[in-house]
C-alpha atoms as a PDB file:
ATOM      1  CA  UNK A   1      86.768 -57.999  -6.811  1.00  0.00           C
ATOM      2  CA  UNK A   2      84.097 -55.290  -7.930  1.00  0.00           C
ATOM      3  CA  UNK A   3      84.943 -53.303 -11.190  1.00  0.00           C
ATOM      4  CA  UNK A   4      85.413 -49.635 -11.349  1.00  0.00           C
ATOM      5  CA  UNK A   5      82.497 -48.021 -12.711  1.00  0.00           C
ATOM      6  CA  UNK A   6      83.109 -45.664 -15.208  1.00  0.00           C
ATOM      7  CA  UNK A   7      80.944 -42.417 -15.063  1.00  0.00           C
ATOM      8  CA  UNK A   8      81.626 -40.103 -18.165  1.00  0.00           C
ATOM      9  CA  UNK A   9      81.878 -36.384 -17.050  1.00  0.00           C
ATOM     10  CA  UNK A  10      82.808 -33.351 -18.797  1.00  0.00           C
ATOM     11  CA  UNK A  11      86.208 -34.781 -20.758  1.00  0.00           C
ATOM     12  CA  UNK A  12      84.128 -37.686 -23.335  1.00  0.00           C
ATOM     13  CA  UNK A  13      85.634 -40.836 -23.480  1.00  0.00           C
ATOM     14  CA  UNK A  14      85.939 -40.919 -27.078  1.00  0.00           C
ATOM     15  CA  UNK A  15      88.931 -38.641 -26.996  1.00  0.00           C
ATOM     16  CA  UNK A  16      92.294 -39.366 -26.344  1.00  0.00           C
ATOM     17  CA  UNK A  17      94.358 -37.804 -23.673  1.00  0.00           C
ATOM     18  CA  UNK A  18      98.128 -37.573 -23.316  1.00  0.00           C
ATOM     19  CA  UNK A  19      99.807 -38.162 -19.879  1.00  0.00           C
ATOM     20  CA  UNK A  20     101.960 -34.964 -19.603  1.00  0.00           C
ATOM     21  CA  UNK A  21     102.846 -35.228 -15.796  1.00  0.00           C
ATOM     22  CA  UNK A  22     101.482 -35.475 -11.918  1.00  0.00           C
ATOM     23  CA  UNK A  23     101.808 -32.221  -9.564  1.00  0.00           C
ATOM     24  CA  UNK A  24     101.826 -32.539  -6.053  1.00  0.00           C
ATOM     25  CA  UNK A  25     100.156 -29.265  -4.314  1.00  0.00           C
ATOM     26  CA  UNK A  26      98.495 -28.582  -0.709  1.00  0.00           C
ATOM     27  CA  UNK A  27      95.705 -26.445   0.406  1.00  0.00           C
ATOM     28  CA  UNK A  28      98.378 -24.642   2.623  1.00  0.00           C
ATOM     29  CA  UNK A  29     100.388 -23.799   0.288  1.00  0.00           C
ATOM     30  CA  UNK A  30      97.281 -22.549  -1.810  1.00  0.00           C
ATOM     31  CA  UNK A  31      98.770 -25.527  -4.863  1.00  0.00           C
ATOM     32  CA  UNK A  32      95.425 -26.223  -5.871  1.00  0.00           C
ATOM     33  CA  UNK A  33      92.880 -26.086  -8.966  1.00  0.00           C
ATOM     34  CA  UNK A  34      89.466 -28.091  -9.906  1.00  0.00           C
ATOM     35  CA  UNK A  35      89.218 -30.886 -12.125  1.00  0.00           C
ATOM     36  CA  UNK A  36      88.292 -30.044 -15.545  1.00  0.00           C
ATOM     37  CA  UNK A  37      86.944 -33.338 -15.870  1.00  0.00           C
ATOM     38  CA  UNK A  38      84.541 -33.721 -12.220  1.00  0.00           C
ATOM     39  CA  UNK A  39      85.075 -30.061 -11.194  1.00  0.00           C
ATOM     40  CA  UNK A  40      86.220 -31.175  -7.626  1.00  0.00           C
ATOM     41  CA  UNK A  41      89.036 -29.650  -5.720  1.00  0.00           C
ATOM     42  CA  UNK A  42      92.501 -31.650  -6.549  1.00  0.00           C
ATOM     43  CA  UNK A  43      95.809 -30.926  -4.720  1.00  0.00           C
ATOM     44  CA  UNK A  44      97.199 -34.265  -7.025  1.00  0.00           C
ATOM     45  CA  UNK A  45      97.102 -32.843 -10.551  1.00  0.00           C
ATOM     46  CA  UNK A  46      97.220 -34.973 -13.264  1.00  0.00           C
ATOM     47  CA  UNK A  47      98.439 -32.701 -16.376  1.00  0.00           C
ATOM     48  CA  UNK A  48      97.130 -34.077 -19.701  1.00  0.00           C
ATOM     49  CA  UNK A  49      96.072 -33.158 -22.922  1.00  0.00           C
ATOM     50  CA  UNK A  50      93.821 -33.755 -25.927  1.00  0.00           C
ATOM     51  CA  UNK A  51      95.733 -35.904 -28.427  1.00  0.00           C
ATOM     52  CA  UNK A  52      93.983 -34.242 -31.767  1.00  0.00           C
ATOM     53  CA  UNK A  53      93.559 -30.677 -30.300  1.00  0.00           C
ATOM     54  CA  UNK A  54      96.728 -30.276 -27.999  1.00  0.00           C
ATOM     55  CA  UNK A  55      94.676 -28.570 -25.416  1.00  0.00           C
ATOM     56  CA  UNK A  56      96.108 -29.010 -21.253  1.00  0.00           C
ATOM     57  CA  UNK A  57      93.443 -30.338 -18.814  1.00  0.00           C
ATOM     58  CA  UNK A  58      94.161 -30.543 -15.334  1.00  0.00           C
ATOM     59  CA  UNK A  59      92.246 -33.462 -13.739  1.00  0.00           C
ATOM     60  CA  UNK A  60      92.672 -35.738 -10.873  1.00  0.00           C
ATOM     61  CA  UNK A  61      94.009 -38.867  -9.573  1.00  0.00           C
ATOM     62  CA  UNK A  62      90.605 -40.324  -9.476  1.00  0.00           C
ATOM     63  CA  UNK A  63      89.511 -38.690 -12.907  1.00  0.00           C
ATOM     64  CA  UNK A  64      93.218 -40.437 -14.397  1.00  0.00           C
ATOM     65  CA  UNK A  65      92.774 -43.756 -12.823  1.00  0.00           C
ATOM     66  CA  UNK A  66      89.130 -43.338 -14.614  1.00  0.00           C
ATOM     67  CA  UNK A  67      90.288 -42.596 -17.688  1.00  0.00           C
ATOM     68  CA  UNK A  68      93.257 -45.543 -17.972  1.00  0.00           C
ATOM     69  CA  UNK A  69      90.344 -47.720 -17.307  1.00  0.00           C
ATOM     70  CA  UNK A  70      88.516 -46.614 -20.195  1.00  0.00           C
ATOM     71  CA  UNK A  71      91.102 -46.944 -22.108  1.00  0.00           C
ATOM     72  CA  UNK A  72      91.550 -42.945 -23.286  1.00  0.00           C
ATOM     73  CA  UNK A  73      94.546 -41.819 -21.456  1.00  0.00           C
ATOM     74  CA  UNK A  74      98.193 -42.983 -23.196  1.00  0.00           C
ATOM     75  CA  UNK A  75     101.309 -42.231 -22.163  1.00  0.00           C
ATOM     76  CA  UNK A  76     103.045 -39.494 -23.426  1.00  0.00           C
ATOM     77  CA  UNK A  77     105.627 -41.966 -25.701  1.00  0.00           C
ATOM     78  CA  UNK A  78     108.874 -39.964 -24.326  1.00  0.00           C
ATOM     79  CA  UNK A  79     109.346 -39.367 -20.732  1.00  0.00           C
ATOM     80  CA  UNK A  80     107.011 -41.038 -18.047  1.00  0.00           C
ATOM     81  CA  UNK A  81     103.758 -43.065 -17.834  1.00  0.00           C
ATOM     82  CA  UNK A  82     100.981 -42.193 -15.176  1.00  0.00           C
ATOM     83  CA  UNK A  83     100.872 -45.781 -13.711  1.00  0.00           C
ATOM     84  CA  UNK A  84     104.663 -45.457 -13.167  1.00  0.00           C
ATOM     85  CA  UNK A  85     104.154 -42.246 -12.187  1.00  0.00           C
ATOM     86  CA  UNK A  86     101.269 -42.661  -9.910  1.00  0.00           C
ATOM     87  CA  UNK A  87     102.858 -45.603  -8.100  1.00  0.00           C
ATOM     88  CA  UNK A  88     106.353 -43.862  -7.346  1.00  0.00           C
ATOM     89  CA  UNK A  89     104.058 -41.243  -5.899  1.00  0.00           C
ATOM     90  CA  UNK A  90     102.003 -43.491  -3.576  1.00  0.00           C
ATOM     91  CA  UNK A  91     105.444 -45.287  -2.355  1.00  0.00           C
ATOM     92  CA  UNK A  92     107.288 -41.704  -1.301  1.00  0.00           C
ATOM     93  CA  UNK A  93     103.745 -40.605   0.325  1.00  0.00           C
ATOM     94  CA  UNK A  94     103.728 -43.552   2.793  1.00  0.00           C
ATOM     95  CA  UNK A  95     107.605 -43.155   2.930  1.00  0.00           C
ATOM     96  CA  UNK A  96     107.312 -39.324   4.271  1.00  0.00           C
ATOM     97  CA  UNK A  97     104.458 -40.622   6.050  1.00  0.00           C
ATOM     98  CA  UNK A  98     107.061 -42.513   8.303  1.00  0.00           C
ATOM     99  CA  UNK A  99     109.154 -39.515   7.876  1.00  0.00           C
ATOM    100  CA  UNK A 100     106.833 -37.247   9.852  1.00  0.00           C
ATOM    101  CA  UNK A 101     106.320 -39.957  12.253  1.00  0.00           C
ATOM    102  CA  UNK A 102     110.287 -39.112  13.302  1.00  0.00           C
ATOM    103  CA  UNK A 103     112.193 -41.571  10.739  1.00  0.00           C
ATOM    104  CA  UNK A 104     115.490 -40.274   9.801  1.00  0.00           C
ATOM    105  CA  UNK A 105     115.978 -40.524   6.218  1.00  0.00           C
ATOM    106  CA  UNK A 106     119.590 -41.573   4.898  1.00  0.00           C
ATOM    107  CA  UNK A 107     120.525 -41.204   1.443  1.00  0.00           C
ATOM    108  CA  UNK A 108     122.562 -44.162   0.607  1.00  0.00           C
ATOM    109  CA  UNK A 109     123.380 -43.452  -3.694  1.00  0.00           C
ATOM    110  CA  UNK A 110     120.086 -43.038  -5.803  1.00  0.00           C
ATOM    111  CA  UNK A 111     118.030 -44.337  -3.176  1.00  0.00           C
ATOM    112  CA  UNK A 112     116.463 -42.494   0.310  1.00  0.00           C
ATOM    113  CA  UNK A 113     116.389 -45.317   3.098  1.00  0.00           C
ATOM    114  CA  UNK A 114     114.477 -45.375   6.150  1.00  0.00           C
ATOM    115  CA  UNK A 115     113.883 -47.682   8.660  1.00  0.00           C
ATOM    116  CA  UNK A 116     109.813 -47.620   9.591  1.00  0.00           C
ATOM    117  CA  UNK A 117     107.685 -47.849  12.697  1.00  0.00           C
ATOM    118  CA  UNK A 118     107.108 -51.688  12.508  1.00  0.00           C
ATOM    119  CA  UNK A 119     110.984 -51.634  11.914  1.00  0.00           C
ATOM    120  CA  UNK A 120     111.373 -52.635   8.040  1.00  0.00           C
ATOM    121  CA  UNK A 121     113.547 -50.876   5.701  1.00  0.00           C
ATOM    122  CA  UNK A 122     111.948 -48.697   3.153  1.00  0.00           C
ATOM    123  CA  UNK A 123     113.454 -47.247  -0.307  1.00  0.00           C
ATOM    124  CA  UNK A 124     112.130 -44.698  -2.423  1.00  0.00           C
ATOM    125  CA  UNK A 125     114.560 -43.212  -5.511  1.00  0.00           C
ATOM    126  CA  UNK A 126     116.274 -39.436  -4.417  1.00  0.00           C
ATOM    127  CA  UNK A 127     114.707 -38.498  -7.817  1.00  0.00           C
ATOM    128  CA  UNK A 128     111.134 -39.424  -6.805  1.00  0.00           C
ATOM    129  CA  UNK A 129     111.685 -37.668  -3.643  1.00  0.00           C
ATOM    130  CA  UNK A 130     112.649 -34.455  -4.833  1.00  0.00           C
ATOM    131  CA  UNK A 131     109.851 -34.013  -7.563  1.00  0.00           C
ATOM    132  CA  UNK A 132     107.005 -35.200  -5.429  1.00  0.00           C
ATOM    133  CA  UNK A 133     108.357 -34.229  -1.988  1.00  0.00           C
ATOM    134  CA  UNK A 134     111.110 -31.321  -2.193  1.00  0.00           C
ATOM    135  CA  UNK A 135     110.970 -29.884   0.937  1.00  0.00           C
ATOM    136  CA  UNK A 136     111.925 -33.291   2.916  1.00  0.00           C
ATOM    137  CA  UNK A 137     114.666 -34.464   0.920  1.00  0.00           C
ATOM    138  CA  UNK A 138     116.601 -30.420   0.979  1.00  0.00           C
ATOM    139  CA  UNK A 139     116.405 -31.006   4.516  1.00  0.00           C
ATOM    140  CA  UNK A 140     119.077 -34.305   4.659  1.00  0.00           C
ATOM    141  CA  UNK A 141     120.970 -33.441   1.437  1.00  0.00           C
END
């Protein structure tokens, strides 16, 4: 398996960043910045900031994943982690994936159950559902 390589851009490695949270925008919705670490257009923003100076940085998934690797970016020692985070994220985008396909979600306690195209059952948490993806779970509640 090949190894990340780590490129250092405008936020130095040396620091330390704090995972604050992950935003989920869309260009039509106009939910969208640049990275203040690569400068690219994110719709995925990673909030963080610098441990000594408190300052916010937006950067993205990519930039994040980067940054774990190097070994700069902690979690925030209260509420979440980004690799929690990150992961919960990736399972309810392939879950609404399925959604859009014409799945019918049922809520069934903390959990949103559906039933996918090659016919297994997927679970994602009603939580996770309704900070990442709002506007799919108000539709069955």
């Amino acid at each position: 398996m090949k190894t990340k390589q780590l490129i250092e851009r405008n936020l130095p490695f040396a620091n330390k960043y704090v995972y604050m949270s992950i935003t989920r925008g869309s260009i039509e919705s106009g939910q969208m910045c640049t990275c203040d670490n690569c400068g690219k257009l994110i719709t995925q923003m990673v909030n963080i900031r610098d441990e000594k100076t408190g300052k916010p940085y937006t950067i993205g998934v990519d930039c994040a994943e980067t940054f774990v690797a190097a070994k700069c970016l902690y979690n925030n020692g209260q509420a979440t982690d980004f690799q929690v985070d990150i992961y919960s994220y990736n399972l309810c985008a392939r879950f609404i994936t399925e959604v859009k396909a014409g799945c019918n979600i049922l809520i069934d306690g903390w959990h949103a159950v559906i039933t996918n195209r090659k016919e297994k059952q997927m679970r994602v948490f009603v939580n996770d559902l309704k900070k990442y993806f709002p506007e799919y779970i108000n539709q069955t509640i």
